[in-house]
N, C-alpha and C. Protein backbone atom coordinates (compact mmCIF):
# COMPACT_ATOMS: atom_id res chain seq x y z
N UNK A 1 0.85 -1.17 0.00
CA UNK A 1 0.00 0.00 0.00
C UNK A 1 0.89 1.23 0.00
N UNK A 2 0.63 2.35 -0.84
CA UNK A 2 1.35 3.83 -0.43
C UNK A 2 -0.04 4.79 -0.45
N UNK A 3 0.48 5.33 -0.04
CA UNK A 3 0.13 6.84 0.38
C UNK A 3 0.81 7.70 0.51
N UNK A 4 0.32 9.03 -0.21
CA UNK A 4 0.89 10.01 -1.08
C UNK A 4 0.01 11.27 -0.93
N UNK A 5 0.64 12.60 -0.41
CA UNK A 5 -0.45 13.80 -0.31
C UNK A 5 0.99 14.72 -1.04
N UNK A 6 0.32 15.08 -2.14
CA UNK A 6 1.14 16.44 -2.90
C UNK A 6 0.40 17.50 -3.17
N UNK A 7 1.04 18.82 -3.00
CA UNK A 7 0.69 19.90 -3.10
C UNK A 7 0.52 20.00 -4.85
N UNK A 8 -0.37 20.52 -5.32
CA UNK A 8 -0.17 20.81 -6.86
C UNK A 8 -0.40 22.32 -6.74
N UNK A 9 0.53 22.57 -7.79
CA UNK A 9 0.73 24.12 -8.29
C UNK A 9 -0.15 24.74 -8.78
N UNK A 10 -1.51 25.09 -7.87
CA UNK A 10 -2.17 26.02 -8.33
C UNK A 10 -2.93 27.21 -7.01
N UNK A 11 -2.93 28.25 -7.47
CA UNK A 11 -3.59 29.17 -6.86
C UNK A 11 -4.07 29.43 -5.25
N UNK A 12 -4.99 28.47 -5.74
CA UNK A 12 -6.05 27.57 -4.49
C UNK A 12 -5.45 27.34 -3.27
N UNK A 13 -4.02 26.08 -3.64
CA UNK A 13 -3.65 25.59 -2.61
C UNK A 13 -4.35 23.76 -2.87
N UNK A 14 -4.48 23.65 -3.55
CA UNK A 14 -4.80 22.55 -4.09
C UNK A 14 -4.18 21.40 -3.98
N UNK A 15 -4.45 19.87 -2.96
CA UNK A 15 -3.48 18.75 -2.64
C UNK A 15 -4.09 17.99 -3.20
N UNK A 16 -3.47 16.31 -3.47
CA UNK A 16 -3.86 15.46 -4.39
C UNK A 16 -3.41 14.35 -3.29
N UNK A 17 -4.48 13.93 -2.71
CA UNK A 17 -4.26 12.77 -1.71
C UNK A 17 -4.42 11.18 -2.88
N UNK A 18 -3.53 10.47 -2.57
CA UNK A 18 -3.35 9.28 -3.17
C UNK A 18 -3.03 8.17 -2.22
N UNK A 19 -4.09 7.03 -2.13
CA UNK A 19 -3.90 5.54 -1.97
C UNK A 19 -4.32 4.65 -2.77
N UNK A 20 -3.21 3.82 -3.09
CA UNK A 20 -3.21 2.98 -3.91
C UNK A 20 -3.69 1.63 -3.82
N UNK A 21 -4.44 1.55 -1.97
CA UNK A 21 -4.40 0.00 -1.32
C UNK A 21 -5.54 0.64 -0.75
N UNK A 22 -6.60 1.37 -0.97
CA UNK A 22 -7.72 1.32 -0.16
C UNK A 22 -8.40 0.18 0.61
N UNK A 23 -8.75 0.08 1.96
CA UNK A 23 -9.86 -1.08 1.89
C UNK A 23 -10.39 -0.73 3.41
N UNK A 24 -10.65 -1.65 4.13
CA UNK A 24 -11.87 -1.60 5.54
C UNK A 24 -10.96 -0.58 6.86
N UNK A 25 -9.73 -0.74 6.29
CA UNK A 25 -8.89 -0.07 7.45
C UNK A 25 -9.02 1.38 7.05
N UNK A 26 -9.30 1.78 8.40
CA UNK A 26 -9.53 3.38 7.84
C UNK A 26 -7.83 4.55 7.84
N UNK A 27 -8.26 5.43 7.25
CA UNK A 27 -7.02 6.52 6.77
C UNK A 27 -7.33 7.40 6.76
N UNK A 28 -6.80 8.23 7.60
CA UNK A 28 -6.44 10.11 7.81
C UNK A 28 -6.28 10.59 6.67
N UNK A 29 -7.02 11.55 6.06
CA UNK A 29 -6.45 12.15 5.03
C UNK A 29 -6.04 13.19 5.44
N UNK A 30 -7.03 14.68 6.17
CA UNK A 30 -6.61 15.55 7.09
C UNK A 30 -7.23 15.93 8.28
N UNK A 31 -6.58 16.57 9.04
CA UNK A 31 -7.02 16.84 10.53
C UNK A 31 -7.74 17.87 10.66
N UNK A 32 -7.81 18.73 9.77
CA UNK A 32 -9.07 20.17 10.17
C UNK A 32 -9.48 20.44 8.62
N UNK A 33 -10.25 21.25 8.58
CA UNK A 33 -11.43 21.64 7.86
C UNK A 33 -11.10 21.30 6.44
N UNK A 34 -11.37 20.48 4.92
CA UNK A 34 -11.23 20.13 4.27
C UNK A 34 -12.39 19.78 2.92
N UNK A 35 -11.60 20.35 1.79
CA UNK A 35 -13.02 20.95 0.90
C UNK A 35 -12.90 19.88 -0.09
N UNK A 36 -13.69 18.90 -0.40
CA UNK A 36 -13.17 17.78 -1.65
C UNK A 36 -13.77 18.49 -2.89
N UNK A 37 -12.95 18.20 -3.96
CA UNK A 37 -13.23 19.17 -5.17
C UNK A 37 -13.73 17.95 -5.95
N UNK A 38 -12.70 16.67 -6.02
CA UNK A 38 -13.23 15.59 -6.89
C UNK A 38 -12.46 14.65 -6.22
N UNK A 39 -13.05 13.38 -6.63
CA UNK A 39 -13.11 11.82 -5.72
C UNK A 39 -12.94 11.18 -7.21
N UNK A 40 -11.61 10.62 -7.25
CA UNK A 40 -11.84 9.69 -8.71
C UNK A 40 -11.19 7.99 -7.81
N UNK A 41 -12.00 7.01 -7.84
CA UNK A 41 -12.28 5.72 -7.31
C UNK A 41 -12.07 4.77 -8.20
N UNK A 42 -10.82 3.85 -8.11
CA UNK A 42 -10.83 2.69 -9.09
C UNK A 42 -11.13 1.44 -8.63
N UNK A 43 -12.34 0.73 -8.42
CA UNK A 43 -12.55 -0.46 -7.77
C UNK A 43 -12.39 -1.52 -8.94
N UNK A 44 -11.33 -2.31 -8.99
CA UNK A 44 -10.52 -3.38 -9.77
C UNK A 44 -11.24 -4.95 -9.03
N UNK A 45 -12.02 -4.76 -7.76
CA UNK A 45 -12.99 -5.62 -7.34
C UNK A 45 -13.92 -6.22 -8.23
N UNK A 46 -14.01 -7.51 -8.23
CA UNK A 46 -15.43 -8.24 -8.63
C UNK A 46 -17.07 -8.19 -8.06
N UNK A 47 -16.34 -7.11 -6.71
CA UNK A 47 -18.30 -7.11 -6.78
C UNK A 47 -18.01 -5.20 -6.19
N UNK A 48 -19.39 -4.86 -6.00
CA UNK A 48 -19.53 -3.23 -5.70
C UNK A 48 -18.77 -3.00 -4.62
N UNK A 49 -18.38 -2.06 -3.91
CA UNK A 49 -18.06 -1.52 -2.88
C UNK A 49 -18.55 -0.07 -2.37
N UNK A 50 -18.14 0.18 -1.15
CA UNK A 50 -18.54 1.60 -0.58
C UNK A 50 -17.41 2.47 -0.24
N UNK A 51 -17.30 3.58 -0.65
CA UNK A 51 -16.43 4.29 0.18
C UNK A 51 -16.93 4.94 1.23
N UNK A 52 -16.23 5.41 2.12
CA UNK A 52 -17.01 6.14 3.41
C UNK A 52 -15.97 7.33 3.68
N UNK A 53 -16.79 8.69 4.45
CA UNK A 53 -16.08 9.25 4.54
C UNK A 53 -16.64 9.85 5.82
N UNK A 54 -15.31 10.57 6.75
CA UNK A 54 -16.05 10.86 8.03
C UNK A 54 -15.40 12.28 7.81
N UNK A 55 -16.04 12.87 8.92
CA UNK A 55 -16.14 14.24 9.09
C UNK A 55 -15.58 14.31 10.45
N UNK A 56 -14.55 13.32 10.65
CA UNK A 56 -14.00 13.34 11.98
C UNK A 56 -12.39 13.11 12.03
N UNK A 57 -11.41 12.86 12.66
CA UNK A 57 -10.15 12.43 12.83
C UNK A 57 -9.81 10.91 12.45
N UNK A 58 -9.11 10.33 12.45
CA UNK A 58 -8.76 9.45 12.20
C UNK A 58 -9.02 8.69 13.49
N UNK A 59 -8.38 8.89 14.44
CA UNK A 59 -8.39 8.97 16.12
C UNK A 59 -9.31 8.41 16.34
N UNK A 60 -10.70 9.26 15.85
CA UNK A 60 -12.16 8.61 16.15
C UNK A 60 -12.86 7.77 15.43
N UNK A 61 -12.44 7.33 14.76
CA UNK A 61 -13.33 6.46 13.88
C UNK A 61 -13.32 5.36 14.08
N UNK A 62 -13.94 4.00 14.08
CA UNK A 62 -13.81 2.82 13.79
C UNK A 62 -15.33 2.28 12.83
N UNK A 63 -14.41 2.22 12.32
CA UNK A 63 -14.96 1.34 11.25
C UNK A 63 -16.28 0.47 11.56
N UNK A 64 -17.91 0.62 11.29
CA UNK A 64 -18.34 0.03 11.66
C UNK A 64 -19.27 0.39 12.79
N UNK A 65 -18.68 1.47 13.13
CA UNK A 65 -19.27 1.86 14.56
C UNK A 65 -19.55 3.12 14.34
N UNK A 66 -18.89 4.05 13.99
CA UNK A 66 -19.01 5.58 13.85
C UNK A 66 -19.48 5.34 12.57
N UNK A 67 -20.66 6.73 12.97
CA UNK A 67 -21.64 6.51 12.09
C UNK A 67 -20.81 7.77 10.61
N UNK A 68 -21.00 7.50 9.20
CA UNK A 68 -20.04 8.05 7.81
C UNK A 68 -20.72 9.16 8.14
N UNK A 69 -20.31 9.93 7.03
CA UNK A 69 -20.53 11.63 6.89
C UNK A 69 -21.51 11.06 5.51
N UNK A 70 -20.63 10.41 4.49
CA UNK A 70 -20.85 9.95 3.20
C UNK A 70 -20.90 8.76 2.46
N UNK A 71 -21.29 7.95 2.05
CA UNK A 71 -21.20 7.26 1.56
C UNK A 71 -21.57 6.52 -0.02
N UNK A 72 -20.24 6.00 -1.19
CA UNK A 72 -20.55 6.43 -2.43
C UNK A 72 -20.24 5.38 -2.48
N UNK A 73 -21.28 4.09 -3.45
CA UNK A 73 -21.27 3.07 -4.11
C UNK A 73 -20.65 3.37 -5.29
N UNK A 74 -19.13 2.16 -5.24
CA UNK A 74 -18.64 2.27 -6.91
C UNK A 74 -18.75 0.60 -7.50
N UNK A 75 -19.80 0.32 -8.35
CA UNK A 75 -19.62 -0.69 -9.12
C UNK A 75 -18.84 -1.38 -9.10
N UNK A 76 -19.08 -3.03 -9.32
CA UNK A 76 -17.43 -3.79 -10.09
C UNK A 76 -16.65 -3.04 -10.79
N UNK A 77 -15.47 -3.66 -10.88
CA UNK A 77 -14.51 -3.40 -11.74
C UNK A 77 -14.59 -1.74 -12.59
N UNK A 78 -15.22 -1.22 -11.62
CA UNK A 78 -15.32 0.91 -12.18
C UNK A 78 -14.46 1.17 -11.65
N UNK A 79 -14.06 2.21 -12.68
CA UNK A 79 -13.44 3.47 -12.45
C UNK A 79 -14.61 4.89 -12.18
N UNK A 80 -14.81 5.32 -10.83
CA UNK A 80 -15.55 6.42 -10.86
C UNK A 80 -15.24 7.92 -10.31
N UNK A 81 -15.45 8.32 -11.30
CA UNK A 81 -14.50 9.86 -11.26
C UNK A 81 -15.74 10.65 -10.99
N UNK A 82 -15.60 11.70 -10.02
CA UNK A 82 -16.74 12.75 -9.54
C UNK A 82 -16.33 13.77 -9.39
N UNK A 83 -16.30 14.85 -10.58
CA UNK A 83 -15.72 15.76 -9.87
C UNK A 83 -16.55 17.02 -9.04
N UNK A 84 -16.59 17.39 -8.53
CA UNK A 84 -17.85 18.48 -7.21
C UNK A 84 -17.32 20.06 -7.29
N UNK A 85 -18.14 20.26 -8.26
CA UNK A 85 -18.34 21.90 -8.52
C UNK A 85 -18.07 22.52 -6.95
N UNK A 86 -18.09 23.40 -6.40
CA UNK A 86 -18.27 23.95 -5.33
C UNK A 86 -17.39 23.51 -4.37
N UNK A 87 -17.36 21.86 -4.27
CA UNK A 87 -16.64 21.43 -3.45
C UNK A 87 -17.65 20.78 -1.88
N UNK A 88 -17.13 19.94 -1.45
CA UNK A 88 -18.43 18.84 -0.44
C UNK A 88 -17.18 19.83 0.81
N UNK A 89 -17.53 20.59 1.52
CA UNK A 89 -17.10 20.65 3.13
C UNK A 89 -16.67 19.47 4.43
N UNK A 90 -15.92 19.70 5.00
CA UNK A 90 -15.86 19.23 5.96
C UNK A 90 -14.91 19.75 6.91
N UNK A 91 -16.26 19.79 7.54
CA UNK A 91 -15.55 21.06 8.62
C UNK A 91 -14.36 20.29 9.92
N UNK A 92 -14.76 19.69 10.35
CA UNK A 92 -13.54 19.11 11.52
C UNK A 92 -12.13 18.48 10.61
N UNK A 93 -12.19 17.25 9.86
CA UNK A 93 -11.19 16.63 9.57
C UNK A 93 -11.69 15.85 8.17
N UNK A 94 -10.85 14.48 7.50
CA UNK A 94 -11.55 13.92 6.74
C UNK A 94 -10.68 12.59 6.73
N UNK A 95 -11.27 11.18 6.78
CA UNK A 95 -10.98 10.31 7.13
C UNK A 95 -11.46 9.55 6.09
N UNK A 96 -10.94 8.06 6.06
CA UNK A 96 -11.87 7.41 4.82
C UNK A 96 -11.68 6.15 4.87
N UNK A 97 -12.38 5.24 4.30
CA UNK A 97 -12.44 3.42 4.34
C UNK A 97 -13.29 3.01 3.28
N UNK A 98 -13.15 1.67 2.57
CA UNK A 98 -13.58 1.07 2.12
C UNK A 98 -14.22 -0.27 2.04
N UNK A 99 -15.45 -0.69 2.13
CA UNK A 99 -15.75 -1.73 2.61
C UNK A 99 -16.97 -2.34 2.03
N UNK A 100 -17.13 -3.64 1.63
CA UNK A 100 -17.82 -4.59 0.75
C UNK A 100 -19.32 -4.43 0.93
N UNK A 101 -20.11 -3.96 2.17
CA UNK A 101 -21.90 -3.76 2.26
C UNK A 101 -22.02 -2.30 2.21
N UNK A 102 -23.16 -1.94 2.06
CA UNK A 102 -23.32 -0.52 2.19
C UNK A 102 -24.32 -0.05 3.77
N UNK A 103 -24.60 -1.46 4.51
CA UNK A 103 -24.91 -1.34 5.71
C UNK A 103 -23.74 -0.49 6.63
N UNK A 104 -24.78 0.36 7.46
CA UNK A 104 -23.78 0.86 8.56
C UNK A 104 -22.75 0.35 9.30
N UNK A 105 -22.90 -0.68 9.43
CA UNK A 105 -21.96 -1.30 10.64
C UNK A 105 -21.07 -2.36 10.03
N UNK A 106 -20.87 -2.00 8.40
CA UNK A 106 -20.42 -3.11 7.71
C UNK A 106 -18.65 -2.77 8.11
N UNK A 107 -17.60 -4.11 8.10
CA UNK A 107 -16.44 -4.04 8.51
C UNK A 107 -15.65 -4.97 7.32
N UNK A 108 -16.33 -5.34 6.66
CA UNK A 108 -15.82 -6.13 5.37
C UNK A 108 -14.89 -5.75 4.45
N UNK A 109 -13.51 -6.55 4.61
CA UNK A 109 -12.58 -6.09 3.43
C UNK A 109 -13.02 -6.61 2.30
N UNK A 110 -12.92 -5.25 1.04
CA UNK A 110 -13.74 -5.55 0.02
C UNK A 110 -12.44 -6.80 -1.06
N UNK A 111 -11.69 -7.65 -0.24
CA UNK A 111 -11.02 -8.10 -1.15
C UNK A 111 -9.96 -8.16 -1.27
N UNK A 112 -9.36 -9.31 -2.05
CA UNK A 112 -7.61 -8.87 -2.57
C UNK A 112 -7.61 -8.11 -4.12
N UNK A 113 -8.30 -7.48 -4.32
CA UNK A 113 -8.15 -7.21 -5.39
C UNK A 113 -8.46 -5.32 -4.95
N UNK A 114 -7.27 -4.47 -5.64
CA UNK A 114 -7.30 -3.16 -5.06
C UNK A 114 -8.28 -2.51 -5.42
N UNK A 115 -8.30 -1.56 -4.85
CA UNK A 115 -9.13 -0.16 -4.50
C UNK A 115 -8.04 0.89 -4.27
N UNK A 116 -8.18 1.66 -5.32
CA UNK A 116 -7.60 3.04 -5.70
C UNK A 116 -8.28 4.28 -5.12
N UNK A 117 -8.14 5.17 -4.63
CA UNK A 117 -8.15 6.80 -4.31
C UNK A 117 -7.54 7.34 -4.41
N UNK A 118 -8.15 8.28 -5.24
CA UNK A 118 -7.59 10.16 -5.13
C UNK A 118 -8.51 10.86 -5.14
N UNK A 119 -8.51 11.65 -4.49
CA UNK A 119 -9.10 13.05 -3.61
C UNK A 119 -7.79 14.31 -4.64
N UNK A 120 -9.00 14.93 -4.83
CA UNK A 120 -8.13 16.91 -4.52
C UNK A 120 -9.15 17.20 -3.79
N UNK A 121 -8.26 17.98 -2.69
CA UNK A 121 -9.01 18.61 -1.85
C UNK A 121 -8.28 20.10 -1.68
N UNK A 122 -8.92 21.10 -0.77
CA UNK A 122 -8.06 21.96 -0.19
C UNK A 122 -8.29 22.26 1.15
């Protein structure tokens, strides 16, 4: 798995969070207030998955238990790119996981087969 946060050269202030090993274990992206511009998701999985996203620390989350901010079904084997005019808020932090039900309390690794993220956020 890597993980990767780069600044890109524009204006804004604009970062490009990258994991290449998404799955049920959750990941800090940042610790205070954080604006997602676009979410592009490569699920290389044989069946759907969920991404989740919290509006909290990393610290606090578990998987399963704390209830998402968000949650975005990506198809088998999609690539799903979203990019968000305006930008989705989040005001405390932004955290994230991936996992095989779209039930709340689901803890299911979606697999050996990867799950890609990238986020720009600012």
């Amino acid at each position: 798995m890597a993980i990767s946060t780069v600044d890109l050269a524009t204006p804004s202030g604009l970062k490009l969070y990258e994991n290449t090993d998404l799955d049920e274990v959750k990941a800090g992206i940042t610790t205070a207030l954080t604006i997602i511009h676009s979410i592009d998701l490569d699920n290389q999985n044989a069946a759907e998955v969920f991404l989740r996203l919290w509006n909290v620390t990393v610290g606090s989350v578990t998987v399963g238990t704390t209830p998402t901010q968000l949650v975005i079904m990506v198809p088998a084997t999609t690539r799903l790119v979203l990019p968000i005019p305006g930008g989705w808020t989040f005001g405390t932090a932004l955290t994230t996981a991936v996992t095989l039900l779209a039930i709340e309390n689901d803890t299911t690794d979606p697999g050996g087969t990867t799950v890609k993220l990238k986020l720009i956020y600012v």
